[in-house]
Protein backbone atom coordinates (compact mmCIF):
# COMPACT_ATOMS: atom_id res chain seq x y z
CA UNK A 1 88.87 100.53 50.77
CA UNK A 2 87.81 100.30 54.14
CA UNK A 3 88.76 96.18 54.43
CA UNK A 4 92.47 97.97 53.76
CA UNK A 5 92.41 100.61 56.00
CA UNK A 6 91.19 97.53 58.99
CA UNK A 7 94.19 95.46 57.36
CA UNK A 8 96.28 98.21 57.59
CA UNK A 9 95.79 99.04 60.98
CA UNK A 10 95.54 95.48 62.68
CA UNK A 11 99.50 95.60 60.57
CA UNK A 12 100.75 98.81 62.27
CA UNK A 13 99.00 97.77 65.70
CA UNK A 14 100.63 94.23 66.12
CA UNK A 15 104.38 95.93 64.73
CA UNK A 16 103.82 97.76 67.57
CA UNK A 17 103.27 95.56 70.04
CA UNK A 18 106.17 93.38 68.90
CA UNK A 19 108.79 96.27 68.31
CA UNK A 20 110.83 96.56 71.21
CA UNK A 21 111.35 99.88 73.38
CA UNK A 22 114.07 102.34 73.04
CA UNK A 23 117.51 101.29 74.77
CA UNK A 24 117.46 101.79 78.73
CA UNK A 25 119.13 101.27 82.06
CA UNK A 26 118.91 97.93 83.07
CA UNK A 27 118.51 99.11 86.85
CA UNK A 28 117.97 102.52 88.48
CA UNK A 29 115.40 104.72 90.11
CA UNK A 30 112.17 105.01 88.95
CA UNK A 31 109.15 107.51 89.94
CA UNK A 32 105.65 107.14 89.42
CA UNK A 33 101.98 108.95 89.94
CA UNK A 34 98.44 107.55 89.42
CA UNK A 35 95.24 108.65 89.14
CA UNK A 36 91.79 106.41 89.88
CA UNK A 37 88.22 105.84 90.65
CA UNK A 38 88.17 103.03 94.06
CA UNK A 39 85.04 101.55 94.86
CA UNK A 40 84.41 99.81 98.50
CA UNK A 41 82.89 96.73 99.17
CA UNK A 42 82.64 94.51 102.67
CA UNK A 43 82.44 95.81 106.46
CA UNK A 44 83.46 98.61 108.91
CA UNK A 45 83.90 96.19 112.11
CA UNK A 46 82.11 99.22 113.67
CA UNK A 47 78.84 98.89 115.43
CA UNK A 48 76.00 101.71 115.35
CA UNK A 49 72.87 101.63 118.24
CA UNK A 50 70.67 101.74 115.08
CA UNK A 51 72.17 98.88 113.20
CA UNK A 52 73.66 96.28 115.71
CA UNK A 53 75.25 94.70 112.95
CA UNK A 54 78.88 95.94 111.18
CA UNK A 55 78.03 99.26 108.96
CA UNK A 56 79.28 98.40 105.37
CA UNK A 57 82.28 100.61 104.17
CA UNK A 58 79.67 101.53 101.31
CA UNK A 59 77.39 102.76 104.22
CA UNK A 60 80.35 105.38 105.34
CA UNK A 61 81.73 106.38 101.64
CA UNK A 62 80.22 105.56 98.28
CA UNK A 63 83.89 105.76 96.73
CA UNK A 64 86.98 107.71 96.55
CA UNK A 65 89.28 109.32 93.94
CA UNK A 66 92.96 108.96 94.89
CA UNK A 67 96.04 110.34 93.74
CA UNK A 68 99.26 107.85 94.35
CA UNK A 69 102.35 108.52 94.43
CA UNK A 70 104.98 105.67 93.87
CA UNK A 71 108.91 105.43 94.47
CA UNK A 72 110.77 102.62 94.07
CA UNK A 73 114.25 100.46 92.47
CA UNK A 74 114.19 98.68 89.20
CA UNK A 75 116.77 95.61 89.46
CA UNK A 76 116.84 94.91 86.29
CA UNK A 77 114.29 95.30 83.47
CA UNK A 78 111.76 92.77 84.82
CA UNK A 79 111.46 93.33 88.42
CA UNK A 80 110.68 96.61 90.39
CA UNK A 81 110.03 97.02 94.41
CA UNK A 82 109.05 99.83 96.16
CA UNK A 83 107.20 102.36 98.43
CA UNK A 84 104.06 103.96 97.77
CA UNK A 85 101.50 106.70 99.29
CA UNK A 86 98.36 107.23 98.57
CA UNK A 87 95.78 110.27 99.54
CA UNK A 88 91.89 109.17 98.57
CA UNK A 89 89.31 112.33 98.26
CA UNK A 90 86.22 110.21 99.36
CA UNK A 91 82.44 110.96 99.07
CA UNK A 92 80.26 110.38 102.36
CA UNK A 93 76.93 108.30 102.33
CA UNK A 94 74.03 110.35 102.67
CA UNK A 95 72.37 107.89 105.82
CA UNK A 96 71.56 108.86 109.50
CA UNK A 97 73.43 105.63 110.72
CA UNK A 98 77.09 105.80 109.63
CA UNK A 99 77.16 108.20 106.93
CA UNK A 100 76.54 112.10 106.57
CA UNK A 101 73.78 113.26 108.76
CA UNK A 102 70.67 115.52 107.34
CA UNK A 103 72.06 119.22 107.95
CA UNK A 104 75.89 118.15 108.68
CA UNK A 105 78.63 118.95 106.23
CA UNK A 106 80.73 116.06 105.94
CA UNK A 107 84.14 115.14 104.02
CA UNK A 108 86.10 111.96 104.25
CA UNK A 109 89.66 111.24 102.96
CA UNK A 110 91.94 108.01 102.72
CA UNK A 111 95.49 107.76 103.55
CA UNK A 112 97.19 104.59 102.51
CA UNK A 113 101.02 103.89 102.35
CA UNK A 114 102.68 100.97 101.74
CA UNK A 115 105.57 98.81 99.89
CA UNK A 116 104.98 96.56 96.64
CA UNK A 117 106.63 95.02 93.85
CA UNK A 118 105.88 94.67 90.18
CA UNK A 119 106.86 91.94 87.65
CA UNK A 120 106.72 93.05 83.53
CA UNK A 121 106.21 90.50 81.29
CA UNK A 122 107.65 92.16 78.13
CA UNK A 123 109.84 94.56 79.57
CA UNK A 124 112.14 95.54 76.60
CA UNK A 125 108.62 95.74 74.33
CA UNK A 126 107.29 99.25 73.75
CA UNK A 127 103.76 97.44 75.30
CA UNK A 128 104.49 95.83 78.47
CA UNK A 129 101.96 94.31 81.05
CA UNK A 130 102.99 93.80 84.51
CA UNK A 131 101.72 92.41 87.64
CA UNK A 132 102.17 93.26 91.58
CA UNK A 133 101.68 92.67 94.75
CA UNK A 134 101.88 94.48 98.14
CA UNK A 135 100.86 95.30 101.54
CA UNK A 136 100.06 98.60 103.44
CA UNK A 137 98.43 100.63 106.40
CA UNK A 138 95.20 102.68 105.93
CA UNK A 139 93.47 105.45 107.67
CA UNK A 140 89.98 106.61 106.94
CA UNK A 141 89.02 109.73 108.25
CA UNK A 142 85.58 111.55 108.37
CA UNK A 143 84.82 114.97 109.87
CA UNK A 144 81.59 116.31 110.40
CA UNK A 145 80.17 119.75 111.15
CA UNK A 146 77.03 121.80 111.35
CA UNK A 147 73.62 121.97 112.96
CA UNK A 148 72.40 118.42 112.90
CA UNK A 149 68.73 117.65 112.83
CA UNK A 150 68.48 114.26 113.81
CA UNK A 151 66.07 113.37 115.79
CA UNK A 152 63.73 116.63 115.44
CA UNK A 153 66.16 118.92 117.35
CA UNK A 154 68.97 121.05 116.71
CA UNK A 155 72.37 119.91 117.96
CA UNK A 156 75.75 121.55 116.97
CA UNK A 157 77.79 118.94 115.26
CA UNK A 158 81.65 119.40 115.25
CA UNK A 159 83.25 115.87 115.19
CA UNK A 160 86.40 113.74 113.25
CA UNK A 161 86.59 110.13 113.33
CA UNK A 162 88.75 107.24 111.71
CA UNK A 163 88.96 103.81 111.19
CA UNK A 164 92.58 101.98 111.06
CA UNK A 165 94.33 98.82 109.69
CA UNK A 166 96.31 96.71 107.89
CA UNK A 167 95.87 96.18 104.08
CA UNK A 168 97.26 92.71 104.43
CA UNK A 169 97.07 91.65 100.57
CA UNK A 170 97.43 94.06 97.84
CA UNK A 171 97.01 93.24 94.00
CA UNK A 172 97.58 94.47 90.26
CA UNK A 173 97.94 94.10 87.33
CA UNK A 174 98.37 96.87 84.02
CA UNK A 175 99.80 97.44 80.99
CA UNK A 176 102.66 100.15 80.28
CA UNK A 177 103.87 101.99 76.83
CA UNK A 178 107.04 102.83 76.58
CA UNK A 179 106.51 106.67 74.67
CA UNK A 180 110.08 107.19 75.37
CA UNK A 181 112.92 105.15 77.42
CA UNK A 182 111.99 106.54 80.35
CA UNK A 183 108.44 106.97 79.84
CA UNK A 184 105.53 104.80 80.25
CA UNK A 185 101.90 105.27 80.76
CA UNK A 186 98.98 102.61 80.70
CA UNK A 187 96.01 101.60 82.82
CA UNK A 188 95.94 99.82 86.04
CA UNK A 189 93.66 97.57 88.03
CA UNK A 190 94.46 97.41 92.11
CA UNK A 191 92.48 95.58 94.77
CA UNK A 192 93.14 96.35 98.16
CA UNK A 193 92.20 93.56 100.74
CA UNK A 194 92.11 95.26 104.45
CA UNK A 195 90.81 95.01 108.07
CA UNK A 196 90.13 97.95 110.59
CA UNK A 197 91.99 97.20 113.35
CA UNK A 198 91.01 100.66 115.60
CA UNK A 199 88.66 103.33 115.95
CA UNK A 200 89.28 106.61 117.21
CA UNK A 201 87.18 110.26 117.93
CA UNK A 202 87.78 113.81 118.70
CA UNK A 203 84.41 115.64 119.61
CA UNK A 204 84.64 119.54 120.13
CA UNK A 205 82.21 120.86 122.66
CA UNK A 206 81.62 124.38 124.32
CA UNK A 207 84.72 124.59 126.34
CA UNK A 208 85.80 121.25 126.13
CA UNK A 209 87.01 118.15 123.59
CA UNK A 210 86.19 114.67 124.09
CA UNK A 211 88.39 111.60 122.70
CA UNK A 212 87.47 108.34 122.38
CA UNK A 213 89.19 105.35 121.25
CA UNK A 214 88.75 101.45 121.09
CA UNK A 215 89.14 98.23 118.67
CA UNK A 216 87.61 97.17 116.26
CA UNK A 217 85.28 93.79 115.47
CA UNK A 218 87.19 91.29 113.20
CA UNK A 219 85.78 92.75 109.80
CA UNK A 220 87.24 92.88 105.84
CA UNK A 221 86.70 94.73 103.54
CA UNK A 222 88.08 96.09 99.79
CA UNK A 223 88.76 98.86 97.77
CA UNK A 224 88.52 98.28 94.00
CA UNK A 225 90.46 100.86 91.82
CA UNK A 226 90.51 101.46 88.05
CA UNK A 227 92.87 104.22 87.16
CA UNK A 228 95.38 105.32 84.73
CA UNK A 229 99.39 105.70 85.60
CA UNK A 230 102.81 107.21 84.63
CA UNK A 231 105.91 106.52 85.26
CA UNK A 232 109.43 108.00 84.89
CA UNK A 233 112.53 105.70 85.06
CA UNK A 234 115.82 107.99 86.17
């Protein structure tokens, strides 16, 4: 019985796959949101007085969940190109070098917009994988506030800084299904390939605010999301 019910399934899964979508434009406006988990890997380009060498991204955040929001022009069924922003809730590293200091409350969030474009494979098929490529601008911010205890004394902390840059090569890849005509959902892999191009600080101090600016040391670095999107064709 069960050897049927396998049968049976592997039969329903691959008519499926092969059944092709409900009837569509051809070309049109199409809207999107997504949802991930981004890791980062490689280096800031920024220099500490305790670490002479470039702080790892990791070192700053451990990772970031962001919410994307995508807008763009289907051509035909095949091909799309558009715009896209996205707003990252990261989590600060727990270190006295680059990261959250012992005492401070810290946040962190990354803004990335951009334009891309998508190729699908099967795009008249109910389950449709597509690929893309891009390129985009990204700013990292991190505030910090509190009564810091570094160094064995107590110094009010009340600080924002952020790292900017060009995402020079963007890649994905995922897989739609087409619930309705202008419907689809599926998973989606996206590496971001980037370098910080500028730094810049605000300090607030007893009666006064400091700013401070400069560039940045020739650095890359990545952010690795796995996430889940949906899109709406008008």
């Amino acid at each position: 019985m069960k050897g049927w019910l396998s049968a049976l399934g592997v039969v329903l899964g691959c008519s499926l796959l092969a059944s092709p979508a409900l009837a569509a434009n051809d070309h049109g406006l199409a809207f999107g949101l997504r949802l991930g988990y981004a890791l980062p890997v490689g280096e800031t380009g920024i220099n500490t007085g305790k670490n002479p060498a470039a702080v790892e991204l990791r070192d700053v955040v451990t990772a970031m969940v962001p919410l994307w929001v995508d807008l763009g022009y289907r051509f035909d069924r095949a091909l799309y190109v558009g715009a896209f922003f996205q707003y990252g809730l990261a989590f600060v590293a727990e270190n006295e070098s680059a990261g959250c200091a012992q005492g401070v409350r810290c946040s962190a969030r990354d803004l990335s917009f951009g334009a891309n474009l998508s190729y699908h494979v099967r795009p008249r098929y109910r389950f449709d994988p597509w690929l893309g490529a891009g390129l985009g601008y990204e700013i990292l911010t991190v505030h910090e506030s509190g009564q810091s205890l570094a160094l064995g004394t107590s110094l009010r902390v009340d600080e924002s800084w952020s790292l900017k840059g060009l995402q020079f090569l963007i890649l994905q890849a995922g897989a739609d299904y087409h619930a309705s005509p202008e419907v689809a959902v599926g998973p989606f892999l996206n590496f971001a390939l980037g370098q910080y191009s500028r730094w810049s600080s605000r300090e607030t101090l007893p009666g006064a605010t400091q700013e401070h600016g400069g560039d940045v040391n020739d650095a890359t670095h990545a952010w690795i999301t796995l996430g889940f999107r949906g899109q709406y064709e008008l």
